[in-house]
Every structure is written in C-alpha cells, then in structure tokens.
C-alpha atoms as a PDB file:
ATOM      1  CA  UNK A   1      93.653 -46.724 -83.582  1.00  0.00           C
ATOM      2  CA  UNK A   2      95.298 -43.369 -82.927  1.00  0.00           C
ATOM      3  CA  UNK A   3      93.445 -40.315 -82.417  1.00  0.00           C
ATOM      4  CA  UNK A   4      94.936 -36.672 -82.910  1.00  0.00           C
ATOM      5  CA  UNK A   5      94.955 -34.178 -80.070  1.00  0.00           C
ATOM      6  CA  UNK A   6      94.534 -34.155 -76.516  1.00  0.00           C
ATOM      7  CA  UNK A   7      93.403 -37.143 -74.795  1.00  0.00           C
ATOM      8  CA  UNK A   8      90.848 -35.967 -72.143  1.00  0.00           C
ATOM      9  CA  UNK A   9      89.772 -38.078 -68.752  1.00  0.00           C
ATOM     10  CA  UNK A  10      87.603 -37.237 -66.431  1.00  0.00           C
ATOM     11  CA  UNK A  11      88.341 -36.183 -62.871  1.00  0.00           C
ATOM     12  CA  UNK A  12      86.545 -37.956 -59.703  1.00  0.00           C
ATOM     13  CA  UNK A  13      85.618 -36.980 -56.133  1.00  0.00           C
ATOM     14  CA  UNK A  14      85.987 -39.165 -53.064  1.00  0.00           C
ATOM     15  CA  UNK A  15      82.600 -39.494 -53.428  1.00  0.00           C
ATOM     16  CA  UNK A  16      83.042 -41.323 -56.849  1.00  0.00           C
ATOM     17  CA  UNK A  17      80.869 -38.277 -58.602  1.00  0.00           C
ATOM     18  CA  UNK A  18      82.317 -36.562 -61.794  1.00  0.00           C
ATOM     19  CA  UNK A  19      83.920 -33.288 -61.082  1.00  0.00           C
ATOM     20  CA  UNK A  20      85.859 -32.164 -63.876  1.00  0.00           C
ATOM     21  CA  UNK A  21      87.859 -32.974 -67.135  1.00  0.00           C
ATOM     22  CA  UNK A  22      92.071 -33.248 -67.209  1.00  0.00           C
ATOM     23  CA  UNK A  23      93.485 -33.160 -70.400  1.00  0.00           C
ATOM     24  CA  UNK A  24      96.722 -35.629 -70.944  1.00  0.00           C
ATOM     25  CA  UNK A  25      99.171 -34.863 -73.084  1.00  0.00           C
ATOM     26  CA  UNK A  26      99.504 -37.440 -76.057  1.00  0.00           C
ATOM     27  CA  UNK A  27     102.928 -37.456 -76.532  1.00  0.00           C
ATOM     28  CA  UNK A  28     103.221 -39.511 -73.316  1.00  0.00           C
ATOM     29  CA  UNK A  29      99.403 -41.290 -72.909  1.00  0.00           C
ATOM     30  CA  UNK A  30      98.866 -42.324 -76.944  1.00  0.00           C
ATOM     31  CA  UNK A  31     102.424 -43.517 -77.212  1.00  0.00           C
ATOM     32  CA  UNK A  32     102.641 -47.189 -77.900  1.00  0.00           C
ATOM     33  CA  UNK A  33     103.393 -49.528 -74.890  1.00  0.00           C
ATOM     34  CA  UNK A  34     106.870 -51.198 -74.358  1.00  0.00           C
ATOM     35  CA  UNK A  35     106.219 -54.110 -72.949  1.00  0.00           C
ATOM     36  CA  UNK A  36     110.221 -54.972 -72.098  1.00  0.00           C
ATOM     37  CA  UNK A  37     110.376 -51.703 -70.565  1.00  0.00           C
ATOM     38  CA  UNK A  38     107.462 -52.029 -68.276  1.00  0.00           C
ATOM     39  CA  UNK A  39     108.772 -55.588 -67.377  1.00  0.00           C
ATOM     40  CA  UNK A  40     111.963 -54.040 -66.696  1.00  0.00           C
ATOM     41  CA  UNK A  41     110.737 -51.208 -64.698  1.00  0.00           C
ATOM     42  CA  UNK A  42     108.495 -53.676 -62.639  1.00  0.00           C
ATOM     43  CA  UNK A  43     111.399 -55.881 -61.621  1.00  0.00           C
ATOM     44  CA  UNK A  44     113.447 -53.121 -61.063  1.00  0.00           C
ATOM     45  CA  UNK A  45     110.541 -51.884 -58.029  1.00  0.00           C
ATOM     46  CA  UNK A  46     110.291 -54.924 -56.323  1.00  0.00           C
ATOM     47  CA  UNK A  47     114.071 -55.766 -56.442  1.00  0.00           C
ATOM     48  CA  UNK A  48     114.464 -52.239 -54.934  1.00  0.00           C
ATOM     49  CA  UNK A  49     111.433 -53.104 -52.598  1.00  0.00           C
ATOM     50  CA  UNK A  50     113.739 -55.957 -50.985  1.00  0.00           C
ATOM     51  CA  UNK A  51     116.492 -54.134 -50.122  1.00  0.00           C
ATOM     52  CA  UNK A  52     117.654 -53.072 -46.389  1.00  0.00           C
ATOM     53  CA  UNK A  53     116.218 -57.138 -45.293  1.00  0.00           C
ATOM     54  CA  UNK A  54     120.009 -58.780 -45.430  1.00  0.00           C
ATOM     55  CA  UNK A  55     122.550 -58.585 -43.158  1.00  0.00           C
ATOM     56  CA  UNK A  56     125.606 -60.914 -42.052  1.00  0.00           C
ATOM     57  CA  UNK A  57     126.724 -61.638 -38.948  1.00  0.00           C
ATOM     58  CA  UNK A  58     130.556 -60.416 -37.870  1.00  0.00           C
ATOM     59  CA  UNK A  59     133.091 -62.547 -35.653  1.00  0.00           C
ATOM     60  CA  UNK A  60     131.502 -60.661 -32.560  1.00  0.00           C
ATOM     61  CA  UNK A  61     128.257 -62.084 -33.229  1.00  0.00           C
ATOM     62  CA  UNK A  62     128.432 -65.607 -34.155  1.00  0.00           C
ATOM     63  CA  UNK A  63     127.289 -67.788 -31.647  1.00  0.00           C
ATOM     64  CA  UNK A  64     130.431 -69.854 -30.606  1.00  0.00           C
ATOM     65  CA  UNK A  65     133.167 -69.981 -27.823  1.00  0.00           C
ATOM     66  CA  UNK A  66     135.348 -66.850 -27.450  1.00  0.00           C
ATOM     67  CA  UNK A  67     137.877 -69.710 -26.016  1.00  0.00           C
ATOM     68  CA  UNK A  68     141.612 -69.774 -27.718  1.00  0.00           C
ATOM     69  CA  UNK A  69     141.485 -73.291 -29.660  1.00  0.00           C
ATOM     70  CA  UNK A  70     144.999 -74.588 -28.947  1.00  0.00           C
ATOM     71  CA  UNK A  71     147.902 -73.201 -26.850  1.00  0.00           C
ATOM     72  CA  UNK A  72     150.106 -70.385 -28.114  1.00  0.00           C
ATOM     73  CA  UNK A  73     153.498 -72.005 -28.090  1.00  0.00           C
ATOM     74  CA  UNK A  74     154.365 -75.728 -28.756  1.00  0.00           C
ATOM     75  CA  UNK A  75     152.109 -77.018 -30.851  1.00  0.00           C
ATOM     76  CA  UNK A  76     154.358 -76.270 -33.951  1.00  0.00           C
ATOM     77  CA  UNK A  77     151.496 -75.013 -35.331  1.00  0.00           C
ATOM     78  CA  UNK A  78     150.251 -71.064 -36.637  1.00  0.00           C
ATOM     79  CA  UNK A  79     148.976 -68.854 -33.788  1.00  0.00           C
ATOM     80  CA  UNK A  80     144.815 -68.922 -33.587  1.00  0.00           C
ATOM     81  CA  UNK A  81     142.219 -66.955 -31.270  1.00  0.00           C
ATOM     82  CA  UNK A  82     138.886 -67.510 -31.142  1.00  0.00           C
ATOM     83  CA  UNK A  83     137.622 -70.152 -34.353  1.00  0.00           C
ATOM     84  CA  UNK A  84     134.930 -67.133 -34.262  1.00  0.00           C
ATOM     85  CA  UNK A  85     137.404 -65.489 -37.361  1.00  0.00           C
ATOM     86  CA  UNK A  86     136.755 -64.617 -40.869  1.00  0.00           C
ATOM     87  CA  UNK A  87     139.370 -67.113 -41.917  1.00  0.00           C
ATOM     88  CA  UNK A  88     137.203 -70.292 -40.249  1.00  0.00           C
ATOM     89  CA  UNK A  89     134.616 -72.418 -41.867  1.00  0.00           C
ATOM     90  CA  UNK A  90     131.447 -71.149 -39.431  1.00  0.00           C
ATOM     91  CA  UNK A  91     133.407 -67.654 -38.100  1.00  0.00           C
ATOM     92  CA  UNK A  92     132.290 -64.109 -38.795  1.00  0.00           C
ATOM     93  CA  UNK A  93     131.914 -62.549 -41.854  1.00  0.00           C
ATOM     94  CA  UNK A  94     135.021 -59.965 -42.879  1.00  0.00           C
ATOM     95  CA  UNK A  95     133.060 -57.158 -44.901  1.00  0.00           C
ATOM     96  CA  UNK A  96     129.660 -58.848 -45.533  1.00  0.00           C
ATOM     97  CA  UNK A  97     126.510 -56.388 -45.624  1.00  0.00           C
ATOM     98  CA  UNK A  98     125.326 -54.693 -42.650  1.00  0.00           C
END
C-alpha cells in the first residue's frame, strides 16, 4: 500500500519526548526494497570492515637461520644464502601484503 506525498516521522529528544515532525522525501523512503541490493551492500561493509588485519611476513622476518646452507664453491650446485628467500618452501614472502 502506497500512499501519495510526503512521508512524515517524528523527531525525538535524548530524553525520548516528541519534539518535532521531519518530512522524508518519497522518492527515496516509499520506494520498494531491493533485497539483492541491500544483501550486497551489507557484505560489501563488513568485507570492507576486515580490511587492514592481514599482513605477510618478508625474508627479514621469518623466524629461521640467517646461516648460508651449503658452501659457495664445490658443491656443483647453484649459489644459495639464507633458505630465509622467497624462492624456499618456508622463506619470506616476495610482494605479499603489508
């Protein structure tokens, strides 16, 4: 049921008492509810609510031995640092979030 014209709500104190009258414009109050919208808008807060909580840890932060693995020369195999590297199962991160 649709009614014509401004919609009008009252206005309360702190108190809880009556004070006044607002008028609402119908165009935006009367329209009919869009329920996929409003779902989307709702997810859409509390994904943004989440952000700024993740962060990855960089080769300077892992907890592991700065320690070369293996010798540089003679092993026949490729040169390595610290297994703390991006390119390691259990290193740093490269570019994760910060």
């Amino acid at each position: 049921m649709r009614r014509e014209g401004p919609l009008r709500v009252p206005v309360y104190s702190m108190e809880g008492a009556v004070v006044g009258e607002v008028e609402l414009p119908p165009k935006i109050f009367q329209a009919p509810i869009n329920t996929a919208l409003m779902h989307q808008a709702l997810v859409r807060q509390l994904a943004n609510a989440r952000q700024g909580t993740h962060k990855t840890k960089s080769r300077g932060e892992v907890n592991r031995t700065k320690a070369k693995w293996y010798r540089q020369k003679g092993t026949g195999r490729a040169r390595h640092g610290s297994r703390n590297a991006p390119i390691f199962v259990g290193g740093g991160i490269a570019h994760g979030p910060k």
